[in-house]
N, C-alpha and C. Protein backbone atom coordinates (compact mmCIF):
# COMPACT_ATOMS: atom_id res chain seq x y z
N UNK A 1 101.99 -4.06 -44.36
CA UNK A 1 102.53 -4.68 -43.17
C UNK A 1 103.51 -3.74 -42.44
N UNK A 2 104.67 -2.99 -42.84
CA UNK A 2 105.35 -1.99 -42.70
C UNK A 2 104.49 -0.91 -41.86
N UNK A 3 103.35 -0.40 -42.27
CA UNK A 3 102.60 0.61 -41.56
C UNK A 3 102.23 0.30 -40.52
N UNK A 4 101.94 -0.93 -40.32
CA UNK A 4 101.12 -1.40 -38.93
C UNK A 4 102.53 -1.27 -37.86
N UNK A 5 103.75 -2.09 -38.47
CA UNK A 5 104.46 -2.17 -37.26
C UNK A 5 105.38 -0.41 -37.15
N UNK A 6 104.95 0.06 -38.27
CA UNK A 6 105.60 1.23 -37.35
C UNK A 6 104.75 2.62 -37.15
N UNK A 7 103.35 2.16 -37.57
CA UNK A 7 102.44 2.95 -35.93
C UNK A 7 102.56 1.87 -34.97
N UNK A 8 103.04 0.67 -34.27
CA UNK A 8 103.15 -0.06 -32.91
C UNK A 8 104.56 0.82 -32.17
N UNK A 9 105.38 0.88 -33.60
CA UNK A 9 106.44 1.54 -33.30
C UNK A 9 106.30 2.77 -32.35
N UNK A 10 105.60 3.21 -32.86
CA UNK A 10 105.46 4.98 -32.85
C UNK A 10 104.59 5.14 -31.49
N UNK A 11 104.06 4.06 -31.32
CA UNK A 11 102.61 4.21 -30.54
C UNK A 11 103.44 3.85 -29.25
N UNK A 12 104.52 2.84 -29.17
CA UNK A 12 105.59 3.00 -28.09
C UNK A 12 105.88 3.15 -27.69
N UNK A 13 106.86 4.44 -28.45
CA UNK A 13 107.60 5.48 -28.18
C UNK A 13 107.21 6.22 -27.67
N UNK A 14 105.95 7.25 -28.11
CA UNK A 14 105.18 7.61 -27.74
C UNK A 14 105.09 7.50 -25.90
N UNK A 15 103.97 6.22 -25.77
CA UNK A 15 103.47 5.67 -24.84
C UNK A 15 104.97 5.82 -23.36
N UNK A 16 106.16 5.00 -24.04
CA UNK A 16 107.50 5.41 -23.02
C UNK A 16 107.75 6.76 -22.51
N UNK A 17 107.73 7.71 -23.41
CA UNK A 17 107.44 9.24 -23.53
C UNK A 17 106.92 9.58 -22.24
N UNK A 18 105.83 9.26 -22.61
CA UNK A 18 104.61 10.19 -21.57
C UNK A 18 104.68 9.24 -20.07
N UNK A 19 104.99 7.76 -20.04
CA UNK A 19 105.43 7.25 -19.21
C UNK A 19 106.18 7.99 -17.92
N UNK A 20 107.41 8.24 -19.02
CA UNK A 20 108.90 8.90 -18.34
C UNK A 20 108.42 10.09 -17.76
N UNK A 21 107.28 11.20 -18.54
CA UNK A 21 107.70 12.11 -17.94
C UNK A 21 106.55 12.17 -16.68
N UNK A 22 105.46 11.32 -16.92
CA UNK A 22 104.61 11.01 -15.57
C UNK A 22 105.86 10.72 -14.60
N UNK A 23 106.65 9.51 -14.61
CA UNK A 23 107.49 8.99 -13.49
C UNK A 23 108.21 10.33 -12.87
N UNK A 24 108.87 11.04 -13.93
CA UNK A 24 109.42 12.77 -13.21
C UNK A 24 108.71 13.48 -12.75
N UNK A 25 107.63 13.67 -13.31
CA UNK A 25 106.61 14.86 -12.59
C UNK A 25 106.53 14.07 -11.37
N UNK A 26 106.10 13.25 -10.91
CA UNK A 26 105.64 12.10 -9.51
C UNK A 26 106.76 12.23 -8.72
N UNK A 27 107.84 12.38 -9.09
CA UNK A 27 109.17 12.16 -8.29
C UNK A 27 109.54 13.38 -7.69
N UNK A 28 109.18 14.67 -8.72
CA UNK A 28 109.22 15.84 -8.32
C UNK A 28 107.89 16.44 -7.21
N UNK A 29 106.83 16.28 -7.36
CA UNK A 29 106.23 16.53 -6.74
C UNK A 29 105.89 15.54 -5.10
N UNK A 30 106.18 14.30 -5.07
CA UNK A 30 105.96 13.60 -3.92
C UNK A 30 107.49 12.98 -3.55
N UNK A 31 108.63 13.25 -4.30
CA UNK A 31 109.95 12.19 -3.87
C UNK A 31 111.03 13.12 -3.05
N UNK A 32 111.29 14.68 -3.65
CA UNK A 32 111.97 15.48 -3.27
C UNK A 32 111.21 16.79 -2.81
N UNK A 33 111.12 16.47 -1.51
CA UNK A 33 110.71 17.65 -0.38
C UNK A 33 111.88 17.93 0.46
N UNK A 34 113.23 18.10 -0.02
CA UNK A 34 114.29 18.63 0.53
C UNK A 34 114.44 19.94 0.79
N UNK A 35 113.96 20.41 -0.79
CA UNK A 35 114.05 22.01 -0.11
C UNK A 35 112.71 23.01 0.39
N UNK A 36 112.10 22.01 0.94
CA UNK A 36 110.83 22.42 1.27
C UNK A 36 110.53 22.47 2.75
N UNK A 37 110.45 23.29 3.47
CA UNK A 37 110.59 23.34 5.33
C UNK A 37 109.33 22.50 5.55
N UNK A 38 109.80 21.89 6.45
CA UNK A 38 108.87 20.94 7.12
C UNK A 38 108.91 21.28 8.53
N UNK A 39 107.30 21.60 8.69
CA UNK A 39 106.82 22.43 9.75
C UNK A 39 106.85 21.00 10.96
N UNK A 40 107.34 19.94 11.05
CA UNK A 40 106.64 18.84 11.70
C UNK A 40 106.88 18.69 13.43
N UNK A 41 108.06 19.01 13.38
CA UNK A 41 108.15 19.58 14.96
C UNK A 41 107.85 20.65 15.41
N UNK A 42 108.21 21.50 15.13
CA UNK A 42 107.12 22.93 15.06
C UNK A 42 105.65 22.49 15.80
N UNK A 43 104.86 22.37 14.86
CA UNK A 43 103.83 22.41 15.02
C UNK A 43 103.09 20.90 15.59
N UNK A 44 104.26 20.41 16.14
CA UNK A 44 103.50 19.05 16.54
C UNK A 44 103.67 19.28 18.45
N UNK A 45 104.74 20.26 18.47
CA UNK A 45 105.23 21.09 20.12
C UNK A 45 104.09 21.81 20.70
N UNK A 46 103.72 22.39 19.54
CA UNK A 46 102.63 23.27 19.75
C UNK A 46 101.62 22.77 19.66
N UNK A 47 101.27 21.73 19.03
CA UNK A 47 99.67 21.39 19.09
C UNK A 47 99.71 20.62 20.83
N UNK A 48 101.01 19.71 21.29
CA UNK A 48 100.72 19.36 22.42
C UNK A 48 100.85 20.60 23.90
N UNK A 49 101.61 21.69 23.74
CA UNK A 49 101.12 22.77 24.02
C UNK A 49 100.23 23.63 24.59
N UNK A 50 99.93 24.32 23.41
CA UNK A 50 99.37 25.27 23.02
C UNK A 50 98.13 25.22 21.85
N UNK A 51 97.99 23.42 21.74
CA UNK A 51 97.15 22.99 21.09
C UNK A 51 95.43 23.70 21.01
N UNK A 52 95.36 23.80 22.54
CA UNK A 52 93.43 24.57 23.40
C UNK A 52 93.22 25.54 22.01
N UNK A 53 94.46 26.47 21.59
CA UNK A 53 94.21 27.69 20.96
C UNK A 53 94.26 27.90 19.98
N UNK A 54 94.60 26.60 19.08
CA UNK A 54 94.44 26.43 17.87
C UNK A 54 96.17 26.67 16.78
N UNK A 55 97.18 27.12 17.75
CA UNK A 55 98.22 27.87 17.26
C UNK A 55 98.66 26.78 15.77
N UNK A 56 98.14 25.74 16.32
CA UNK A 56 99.10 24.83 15.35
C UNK A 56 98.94 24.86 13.75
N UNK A 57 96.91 24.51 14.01
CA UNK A 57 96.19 25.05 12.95
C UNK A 57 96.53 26.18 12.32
N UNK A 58 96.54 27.21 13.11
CA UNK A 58 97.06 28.41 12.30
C UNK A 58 98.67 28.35 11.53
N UNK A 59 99.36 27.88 12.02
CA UNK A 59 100.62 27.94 11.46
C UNK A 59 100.85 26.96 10.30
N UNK A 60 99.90 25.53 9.96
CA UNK A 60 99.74 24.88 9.16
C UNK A 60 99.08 25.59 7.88
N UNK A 61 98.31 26.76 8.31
CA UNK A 61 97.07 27.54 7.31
C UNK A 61 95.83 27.44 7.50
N UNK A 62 95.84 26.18 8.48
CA UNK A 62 94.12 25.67 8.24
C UNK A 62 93.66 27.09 9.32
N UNK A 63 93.24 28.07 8.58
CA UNK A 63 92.65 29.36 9.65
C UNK A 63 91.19 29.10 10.18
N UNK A 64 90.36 28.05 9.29
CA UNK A 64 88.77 27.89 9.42
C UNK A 64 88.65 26.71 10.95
N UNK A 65 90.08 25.81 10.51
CA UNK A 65 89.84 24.56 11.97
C UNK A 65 90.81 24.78 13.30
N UNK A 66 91.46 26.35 12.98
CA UNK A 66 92.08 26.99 14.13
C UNK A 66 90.82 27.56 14.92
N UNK A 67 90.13 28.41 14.25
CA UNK A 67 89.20 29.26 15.00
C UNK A 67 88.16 28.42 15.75
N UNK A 68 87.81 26.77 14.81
CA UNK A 68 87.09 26.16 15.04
C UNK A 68 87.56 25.61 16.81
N UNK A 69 89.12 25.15 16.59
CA UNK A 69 89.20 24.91 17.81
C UNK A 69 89.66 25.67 19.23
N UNK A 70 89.75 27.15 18.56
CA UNK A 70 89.37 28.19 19.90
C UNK A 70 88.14 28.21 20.37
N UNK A 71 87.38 28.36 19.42
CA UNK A 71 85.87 28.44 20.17
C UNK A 71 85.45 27.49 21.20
N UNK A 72 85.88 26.18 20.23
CA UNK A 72 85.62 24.62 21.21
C UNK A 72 86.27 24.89 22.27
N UNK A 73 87.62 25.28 22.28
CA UNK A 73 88.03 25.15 23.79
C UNK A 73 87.69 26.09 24.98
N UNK A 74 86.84 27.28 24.29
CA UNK A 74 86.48 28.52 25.43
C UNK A 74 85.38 27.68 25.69
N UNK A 75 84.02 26.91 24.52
CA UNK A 75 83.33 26.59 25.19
C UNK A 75 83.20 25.82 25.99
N UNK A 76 83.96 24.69 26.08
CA UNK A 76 83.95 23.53 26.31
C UNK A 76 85.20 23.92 27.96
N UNK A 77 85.13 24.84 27.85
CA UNK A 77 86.77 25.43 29.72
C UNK A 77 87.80 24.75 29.28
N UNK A 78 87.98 24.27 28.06
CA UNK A 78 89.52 23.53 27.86
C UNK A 78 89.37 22.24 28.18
N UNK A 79 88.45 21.87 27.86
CA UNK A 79 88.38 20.26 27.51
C UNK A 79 88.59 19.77 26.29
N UNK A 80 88.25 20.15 25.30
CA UNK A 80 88.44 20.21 23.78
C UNK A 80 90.31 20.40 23.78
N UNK A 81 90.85 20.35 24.22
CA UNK A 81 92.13 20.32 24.38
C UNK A 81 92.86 19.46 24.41
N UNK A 82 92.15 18.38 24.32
CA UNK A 82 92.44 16.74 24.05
C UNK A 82 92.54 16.71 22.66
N UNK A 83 92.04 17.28 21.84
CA UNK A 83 91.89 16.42 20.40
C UNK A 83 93.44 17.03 20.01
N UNK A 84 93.92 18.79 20.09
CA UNK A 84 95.15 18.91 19.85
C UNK A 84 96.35 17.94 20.51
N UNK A 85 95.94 17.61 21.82
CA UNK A 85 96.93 16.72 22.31
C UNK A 85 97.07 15.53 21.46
N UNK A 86 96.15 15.04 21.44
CA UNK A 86 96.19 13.74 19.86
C UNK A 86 97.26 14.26 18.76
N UNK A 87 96.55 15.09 18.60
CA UNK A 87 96.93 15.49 16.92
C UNK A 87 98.33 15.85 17.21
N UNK A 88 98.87 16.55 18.34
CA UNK A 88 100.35 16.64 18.29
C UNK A 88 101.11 15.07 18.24
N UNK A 89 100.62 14.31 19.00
CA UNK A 89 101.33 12.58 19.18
C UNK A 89 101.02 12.31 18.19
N UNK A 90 100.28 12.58 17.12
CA UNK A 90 100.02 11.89 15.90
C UNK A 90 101.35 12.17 14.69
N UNK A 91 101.23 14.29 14.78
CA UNK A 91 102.16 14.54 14.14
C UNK A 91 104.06 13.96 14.41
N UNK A 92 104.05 14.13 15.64
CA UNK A 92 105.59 13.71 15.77
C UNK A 92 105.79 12.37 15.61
N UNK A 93 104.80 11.45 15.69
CA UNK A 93 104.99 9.82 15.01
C UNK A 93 105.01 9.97 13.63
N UNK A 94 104.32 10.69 12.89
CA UNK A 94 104.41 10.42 11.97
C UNK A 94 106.35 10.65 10.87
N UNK A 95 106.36 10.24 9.66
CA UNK A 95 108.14 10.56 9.13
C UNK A 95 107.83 11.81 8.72
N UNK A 96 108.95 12.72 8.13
CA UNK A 96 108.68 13.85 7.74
C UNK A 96 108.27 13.41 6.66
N UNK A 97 107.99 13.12 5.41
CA UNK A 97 107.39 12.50 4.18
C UNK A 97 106.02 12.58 4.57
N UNK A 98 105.68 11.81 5.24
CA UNK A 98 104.18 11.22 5.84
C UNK A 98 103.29 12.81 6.09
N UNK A 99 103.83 13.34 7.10
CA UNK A 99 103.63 14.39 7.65
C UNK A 99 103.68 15.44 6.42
N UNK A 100 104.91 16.22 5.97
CA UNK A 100 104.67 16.93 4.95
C UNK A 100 103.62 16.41 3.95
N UNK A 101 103.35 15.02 3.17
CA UNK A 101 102.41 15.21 1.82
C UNK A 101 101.12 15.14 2.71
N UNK A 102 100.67 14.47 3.93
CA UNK A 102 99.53 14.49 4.44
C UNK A 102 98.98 15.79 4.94
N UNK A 103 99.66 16.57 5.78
CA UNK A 103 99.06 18.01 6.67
C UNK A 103 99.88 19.51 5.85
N UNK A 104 101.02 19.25 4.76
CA UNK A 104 101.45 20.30 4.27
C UNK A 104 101.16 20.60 2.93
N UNK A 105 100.92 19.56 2.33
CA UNK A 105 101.00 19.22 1.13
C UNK A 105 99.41 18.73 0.77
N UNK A 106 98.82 17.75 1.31
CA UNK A 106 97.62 17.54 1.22
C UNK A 106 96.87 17.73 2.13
N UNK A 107 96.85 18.66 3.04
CA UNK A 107 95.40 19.82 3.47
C UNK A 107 94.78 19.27 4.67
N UNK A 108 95.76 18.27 5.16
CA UNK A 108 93.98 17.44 5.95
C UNK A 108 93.78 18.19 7.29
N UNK A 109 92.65 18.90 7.10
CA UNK A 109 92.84 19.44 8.66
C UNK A 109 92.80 18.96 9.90
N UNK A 110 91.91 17.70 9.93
CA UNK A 110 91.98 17.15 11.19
C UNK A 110 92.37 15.90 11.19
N UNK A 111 93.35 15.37 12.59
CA UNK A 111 94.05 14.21 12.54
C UNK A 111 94.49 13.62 11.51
């Protein structure tokens, strides 16, 4: 009887363990982006801008959906110059949280 309750014991402890240090790793990686620059005005000026040319994309990293949207906008005479205008009103609504884990942190290249 003794053995059972102290592997429940153990299995617990354990279990709290790995709990705790999930809850820290999570806190560290998505809770404290203090010392981490947040590009969000930056590049939300520029996408309404200077959006046609992709600058924003580039300064985020995305280099494949910058080029994507130079081309669009030579072909297109700068009509394609709408979707950066979006995407800048999108970025400056969004909080810096929102913004950093979505477009800095998690990659999304478009809107």
């Amino acid at each position: 009887m003794n053995t059972i309750k102290d592997d429940a014991n153990e299995f617990a402890s354990e279990a709290k363990k790995t709990a705790n240090e999930f809850s820290n790793n999570a806190r560290d990686t998505f809770g404290n982006n203090k010392n981490v620059e947040n590009k969000k005005i930056l590049v939300g000026i520029l996408a309404l801008f200077l959006g046609y040319l992709g600058v924003h994309k580039f300064i985020l990293g995305y280099n494949k959906e910058g080029i994507i949207q130079l081309i669009a906008s030579i072909v297109t005479c700068g009509i394609a110059g709408i979707i950066p205008f979006i995407e800048g009103i999108i970025y400056l609504t969004k909080t810096d949280e929102e913004f950093y884990n979505t477009y800095q942190l998690g990659k999304k290249g478009w809107f």
